[in-house]
N, C-alpha and C. Protein backbone atom coordinates (compact mmCIF):
# COMPACT_ATOMS: atom_id res chain seq x y z
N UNK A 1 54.88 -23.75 69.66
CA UNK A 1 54.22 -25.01 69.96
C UNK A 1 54.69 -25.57 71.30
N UNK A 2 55.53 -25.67 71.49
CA UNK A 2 56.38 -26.22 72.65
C UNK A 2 55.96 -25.21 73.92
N UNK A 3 56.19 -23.58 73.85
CA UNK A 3 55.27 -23.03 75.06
C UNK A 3 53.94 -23.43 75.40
N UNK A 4 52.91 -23.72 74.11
CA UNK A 4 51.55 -24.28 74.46
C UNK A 4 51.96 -25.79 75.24
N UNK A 5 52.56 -26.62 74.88
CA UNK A 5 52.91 -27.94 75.41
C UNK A 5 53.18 -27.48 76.73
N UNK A 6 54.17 -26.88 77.06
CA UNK A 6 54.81 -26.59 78.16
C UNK A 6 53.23 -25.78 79.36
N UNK A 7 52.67 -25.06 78.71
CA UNK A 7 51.40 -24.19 79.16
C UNK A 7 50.27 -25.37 79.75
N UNK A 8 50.19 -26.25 78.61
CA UNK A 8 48.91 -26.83 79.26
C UNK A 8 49.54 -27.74 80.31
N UNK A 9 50.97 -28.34 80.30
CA UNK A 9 51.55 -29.05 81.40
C UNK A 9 51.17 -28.69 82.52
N UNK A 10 51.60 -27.29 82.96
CA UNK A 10 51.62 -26.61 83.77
C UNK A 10 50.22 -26.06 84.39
N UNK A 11 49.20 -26.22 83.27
CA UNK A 11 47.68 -26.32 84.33
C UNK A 11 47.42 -27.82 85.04
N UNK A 12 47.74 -28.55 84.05
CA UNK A 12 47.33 -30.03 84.82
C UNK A 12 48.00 -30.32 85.78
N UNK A 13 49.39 -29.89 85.94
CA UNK A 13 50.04 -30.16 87.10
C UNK A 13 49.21 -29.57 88.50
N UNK A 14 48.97 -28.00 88.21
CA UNK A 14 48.60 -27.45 89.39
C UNK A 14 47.35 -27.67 89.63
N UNK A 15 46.31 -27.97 88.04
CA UNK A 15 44.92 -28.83 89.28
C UNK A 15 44.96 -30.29 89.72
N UNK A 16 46.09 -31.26 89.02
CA UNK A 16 46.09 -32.50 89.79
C UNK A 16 46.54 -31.89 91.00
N UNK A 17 47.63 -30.91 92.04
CA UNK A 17 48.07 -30.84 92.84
C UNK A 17 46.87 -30.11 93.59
N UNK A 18 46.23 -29.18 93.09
CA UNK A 18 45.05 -28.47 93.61
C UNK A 18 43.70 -29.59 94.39
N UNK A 19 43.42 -30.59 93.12
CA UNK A 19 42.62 -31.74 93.61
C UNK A 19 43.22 -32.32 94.85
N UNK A 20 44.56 -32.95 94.92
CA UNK A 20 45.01 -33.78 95.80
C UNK A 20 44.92 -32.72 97.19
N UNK A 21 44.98 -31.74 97.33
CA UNK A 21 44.62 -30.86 98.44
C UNK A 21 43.04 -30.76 99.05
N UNK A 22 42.23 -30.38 97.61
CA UNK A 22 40.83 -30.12 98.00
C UNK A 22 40.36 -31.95 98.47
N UNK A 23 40.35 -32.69 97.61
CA UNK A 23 39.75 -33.91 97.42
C UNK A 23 38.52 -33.22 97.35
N UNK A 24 37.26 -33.15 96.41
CA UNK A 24 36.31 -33.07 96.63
C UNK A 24 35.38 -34.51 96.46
N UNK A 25 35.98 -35.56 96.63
CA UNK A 25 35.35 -36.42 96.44
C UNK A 25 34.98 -37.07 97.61
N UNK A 26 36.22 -36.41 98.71
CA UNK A 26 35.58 -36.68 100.54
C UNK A 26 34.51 -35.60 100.61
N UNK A 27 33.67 -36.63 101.21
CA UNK A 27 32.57 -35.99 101.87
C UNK A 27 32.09 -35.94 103.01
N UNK A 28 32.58 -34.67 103.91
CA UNK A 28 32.39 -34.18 105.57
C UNK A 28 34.08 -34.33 106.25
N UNK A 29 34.34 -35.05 107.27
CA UNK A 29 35.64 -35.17 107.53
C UNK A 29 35.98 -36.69 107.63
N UNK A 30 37.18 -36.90 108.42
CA UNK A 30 37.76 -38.55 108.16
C UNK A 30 36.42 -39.42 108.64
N UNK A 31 36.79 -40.23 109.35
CA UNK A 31 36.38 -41.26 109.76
C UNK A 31 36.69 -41.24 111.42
N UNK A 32 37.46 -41.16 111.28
CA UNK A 32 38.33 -40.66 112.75
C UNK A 32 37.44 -39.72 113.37
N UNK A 33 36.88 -39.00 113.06
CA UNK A 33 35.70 -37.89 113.58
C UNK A 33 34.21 -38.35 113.75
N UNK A 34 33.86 -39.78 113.95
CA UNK A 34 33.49 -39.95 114.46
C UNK A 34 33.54 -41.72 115.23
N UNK A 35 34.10 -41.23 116.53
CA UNK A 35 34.47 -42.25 117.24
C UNK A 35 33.81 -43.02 118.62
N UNK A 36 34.61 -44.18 119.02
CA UNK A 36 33.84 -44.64 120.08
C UNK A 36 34.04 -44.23 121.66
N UNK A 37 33.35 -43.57 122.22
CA UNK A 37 33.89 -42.80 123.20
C UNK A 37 34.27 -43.62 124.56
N UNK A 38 32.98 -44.46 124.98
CA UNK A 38 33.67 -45.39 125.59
C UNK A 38 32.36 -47.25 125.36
N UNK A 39 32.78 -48.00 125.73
CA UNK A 39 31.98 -49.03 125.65
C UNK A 39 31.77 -49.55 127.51
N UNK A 40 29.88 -50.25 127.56
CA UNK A 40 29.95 -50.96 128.53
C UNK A 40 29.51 -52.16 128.25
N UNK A 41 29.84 -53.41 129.21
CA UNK A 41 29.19 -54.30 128.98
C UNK A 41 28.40 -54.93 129.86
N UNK A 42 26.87 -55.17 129.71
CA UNK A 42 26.23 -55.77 130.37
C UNK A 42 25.84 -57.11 130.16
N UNK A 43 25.64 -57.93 130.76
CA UNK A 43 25.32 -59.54 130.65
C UNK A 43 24.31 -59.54 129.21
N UNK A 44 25.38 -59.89 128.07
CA UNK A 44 23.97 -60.18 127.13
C UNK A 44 24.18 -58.83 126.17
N UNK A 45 24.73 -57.81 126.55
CA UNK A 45 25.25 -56.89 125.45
C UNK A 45 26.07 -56.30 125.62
N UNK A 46 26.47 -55.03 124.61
CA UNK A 46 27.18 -54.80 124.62
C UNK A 46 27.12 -52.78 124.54
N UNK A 47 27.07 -52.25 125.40
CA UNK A 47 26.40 -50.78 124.55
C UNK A 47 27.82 -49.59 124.39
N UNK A 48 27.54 -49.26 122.98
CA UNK A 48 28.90 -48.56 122.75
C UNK A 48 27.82 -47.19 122.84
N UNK A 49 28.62 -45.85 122.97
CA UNK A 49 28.12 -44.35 122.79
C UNK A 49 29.19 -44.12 122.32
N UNK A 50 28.92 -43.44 121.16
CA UNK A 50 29.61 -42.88 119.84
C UNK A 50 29.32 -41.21 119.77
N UNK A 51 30.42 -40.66 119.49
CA UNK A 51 30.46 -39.02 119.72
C UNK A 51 30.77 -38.57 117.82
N UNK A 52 29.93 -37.83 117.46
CA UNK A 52 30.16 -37.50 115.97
C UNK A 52 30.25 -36.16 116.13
N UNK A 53 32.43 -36.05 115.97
CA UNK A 53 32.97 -34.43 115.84
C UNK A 53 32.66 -34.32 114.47
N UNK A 54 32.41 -34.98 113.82
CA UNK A 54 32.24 -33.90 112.23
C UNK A 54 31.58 -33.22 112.09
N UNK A 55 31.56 -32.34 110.94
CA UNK A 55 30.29 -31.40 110.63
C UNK A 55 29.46 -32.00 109.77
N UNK A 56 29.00 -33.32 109.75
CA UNK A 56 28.27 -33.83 108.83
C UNK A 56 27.50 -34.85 109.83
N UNK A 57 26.06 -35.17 109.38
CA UNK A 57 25.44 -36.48 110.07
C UNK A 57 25.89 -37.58 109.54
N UNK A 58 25.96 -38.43 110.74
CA UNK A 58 26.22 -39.96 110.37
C UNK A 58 25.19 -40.89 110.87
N UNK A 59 25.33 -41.54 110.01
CA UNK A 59 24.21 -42.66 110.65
C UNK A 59 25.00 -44.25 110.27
N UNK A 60 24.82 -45.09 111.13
CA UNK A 60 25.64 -46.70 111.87
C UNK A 60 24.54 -47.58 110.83
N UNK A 61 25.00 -48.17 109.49
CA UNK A 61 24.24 -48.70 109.06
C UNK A 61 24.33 -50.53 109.31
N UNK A 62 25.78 -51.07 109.86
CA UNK A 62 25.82 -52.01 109.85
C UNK A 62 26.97 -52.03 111.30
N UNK A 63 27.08 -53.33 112.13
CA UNK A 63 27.98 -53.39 113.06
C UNK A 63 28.93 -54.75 112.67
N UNK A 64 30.24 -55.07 112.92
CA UNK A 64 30.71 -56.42 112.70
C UNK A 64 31.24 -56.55 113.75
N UNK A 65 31.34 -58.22 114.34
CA UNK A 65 32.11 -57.99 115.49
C UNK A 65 32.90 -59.36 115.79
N UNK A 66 33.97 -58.67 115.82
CA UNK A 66 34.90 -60.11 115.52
C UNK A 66 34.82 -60.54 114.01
N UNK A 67 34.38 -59.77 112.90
CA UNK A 67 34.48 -59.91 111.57
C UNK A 67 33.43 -60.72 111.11
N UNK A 68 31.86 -60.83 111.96
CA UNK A 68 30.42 -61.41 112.11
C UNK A 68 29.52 -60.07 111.82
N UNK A 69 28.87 -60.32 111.01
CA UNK A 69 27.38 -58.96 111.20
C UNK A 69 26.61 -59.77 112.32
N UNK A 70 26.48 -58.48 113.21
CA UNK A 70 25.77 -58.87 114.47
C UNK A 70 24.47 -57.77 114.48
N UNK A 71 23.32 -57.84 114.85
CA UNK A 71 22.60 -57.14 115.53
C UNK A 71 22.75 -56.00 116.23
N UNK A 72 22.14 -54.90 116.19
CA UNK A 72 22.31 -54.02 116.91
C UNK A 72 20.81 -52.99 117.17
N UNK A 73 21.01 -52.30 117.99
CA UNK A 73 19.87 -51.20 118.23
C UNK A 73 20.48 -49.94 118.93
N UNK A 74 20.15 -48.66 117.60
CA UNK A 74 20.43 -47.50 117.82
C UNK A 74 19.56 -46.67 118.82
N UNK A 75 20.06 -45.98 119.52
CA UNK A 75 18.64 -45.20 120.16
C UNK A 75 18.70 -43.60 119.53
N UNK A 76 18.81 -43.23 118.26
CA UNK A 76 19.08 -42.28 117.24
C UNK A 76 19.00 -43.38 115.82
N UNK A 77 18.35 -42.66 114.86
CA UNK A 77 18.54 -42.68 113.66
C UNK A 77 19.38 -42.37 112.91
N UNK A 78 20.24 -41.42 113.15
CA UNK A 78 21.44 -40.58 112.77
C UNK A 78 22.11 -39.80 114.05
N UNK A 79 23.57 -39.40 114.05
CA UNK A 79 24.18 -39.10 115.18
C UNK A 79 24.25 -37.29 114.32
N UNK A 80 24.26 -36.31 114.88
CA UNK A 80 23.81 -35.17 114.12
C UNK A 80 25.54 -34.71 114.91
N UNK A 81 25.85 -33.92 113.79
CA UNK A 81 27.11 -33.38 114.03
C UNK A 81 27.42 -32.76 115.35
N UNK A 82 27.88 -33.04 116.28
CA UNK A 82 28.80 -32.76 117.80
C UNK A 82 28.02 -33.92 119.01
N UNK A 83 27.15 -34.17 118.15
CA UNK A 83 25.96 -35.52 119.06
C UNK A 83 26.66 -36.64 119.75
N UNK A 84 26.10 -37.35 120.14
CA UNK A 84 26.05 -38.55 120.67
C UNK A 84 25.44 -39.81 120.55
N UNK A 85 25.58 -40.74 120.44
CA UNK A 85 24.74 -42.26 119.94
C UNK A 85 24.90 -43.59 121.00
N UNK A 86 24.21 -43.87 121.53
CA UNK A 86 24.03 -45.39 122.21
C UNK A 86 23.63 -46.29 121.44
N UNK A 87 24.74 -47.11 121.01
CA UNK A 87 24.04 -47.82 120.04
C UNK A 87 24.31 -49.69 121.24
N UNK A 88 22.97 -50.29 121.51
CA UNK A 88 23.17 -51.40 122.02
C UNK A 88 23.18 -52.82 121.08
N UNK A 89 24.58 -53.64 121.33
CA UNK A 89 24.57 -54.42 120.61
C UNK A 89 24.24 -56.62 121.28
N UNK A 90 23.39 -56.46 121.12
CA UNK A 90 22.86 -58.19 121.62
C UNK A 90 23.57 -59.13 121.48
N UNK A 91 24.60 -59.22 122.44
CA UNK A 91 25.69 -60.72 122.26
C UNK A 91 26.33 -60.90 123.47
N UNK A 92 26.40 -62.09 123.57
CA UNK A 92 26.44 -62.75 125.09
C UNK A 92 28.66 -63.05 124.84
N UNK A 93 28.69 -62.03 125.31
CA UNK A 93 30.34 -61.88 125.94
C UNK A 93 30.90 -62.60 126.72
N UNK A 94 32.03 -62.90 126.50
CA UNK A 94 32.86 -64.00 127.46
C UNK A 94 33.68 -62.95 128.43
N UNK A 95 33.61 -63.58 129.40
CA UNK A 95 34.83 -62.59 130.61
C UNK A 95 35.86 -62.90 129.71
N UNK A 96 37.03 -62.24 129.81
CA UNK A 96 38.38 -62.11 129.52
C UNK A 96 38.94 -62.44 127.90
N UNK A 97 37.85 -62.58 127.27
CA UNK A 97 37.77 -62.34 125.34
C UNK A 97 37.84 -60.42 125.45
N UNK A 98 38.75 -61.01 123.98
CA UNK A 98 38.79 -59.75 123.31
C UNK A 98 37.77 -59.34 121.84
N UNK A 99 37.70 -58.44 121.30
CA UNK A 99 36.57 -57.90 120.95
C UNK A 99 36.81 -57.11 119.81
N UNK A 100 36.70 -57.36 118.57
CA UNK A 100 37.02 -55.97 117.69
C UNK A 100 35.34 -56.26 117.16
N UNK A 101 35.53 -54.75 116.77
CA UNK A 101 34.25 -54.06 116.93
C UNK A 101 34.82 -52.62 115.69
N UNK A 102 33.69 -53.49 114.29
CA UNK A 102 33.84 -52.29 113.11
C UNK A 102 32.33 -52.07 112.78
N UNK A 103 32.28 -50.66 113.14
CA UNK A 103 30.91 -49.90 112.78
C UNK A 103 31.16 -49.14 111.21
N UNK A 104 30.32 -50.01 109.98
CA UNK A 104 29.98 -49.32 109.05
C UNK A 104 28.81 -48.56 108.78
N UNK A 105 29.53 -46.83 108.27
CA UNK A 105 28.38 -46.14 107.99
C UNK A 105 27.90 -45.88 107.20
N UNK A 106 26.64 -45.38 106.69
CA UNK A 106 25.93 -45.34 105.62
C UNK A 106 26.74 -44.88 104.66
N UNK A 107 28.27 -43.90 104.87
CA UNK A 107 28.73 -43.35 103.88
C UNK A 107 29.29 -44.14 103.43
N UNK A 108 29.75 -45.01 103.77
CA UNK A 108 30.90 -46.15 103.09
C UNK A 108 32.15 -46.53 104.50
N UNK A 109 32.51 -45.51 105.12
CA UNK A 109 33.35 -45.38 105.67
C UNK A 109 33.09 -46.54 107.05
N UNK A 110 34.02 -46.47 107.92
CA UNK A 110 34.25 -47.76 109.18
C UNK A 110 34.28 -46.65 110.20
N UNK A 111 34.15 -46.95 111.57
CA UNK A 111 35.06 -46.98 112.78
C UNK A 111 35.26 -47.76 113.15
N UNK A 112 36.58 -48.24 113.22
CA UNK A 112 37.13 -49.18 114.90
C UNK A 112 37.28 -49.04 116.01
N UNK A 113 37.17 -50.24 116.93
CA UNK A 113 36.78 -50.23 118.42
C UNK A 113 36.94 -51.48 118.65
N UNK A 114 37.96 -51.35 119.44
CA UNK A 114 38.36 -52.96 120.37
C UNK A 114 38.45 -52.80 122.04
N UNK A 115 38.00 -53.83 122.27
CA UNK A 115 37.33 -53.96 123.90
C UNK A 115 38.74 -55.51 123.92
N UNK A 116 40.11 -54.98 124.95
CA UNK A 116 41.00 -55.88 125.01
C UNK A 116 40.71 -56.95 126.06
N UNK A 117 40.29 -57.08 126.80
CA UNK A 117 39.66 -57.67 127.65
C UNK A 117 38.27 -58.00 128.13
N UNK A 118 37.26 -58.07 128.05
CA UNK A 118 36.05 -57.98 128.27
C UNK A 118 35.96 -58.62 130.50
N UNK A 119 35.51 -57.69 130.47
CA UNK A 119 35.01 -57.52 132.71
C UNK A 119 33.92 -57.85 132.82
């Protein structure tokens, strides 16, 4: 009795440890893979281009900025895995304000992006 005890221990151990390796509950790669490559700002907006290293499509379903849902316009529907995205965002910037900037994506997941100074 005690080897069966000891037996089934010893599967659950190695698929909880097996799971915590695979995670199959992530789906594509971090978050971190897809980031803001650089931001400009023009009088009145703001346009970020976003580079998606994952092997999965993403698509920018919501923008916050300064912890506000703000407006935005993608020029892509989805950023296709190794792609690129201009996404322009409509808000009248102060010289020398700072800027955080969280892009949520359709998966659930964020990127961050802070502009420390605004030129």
């Amino acid at each position: 009795m005690k080897a069966v005890i000891g037996a089934v221990a010893l599967i659950l151990v190695a698929a909880a440890a097996a799971l915590a390796v695979v995670r199959p509950w992530h789906h594509g790669r971090a978050a971190g893979d897809l980031a803001v490559e650089h931001s400009t700002l023009i009088p009145g907006r703001i346009v970020l281009v976003l580079v998606n290293g994952s092997g999965d499509p993403a698509r920018v379903a919501q923008v916050l900025l300064n912890d506000a849902f703000v407006g935005f316009r993608p020029s892509r529907r989805t950023i296709d895995p190794g792609g690129a995205e201009r996404i322009t965002v409509p808000y009248p910037w102060i010289r020398g304000e700072a800027y955080d900037i969280e892009l949520m994506l359709a998966s659930g997941r964020t990127v961050d992006y802070g502009i420390e100074e605004a030129a």
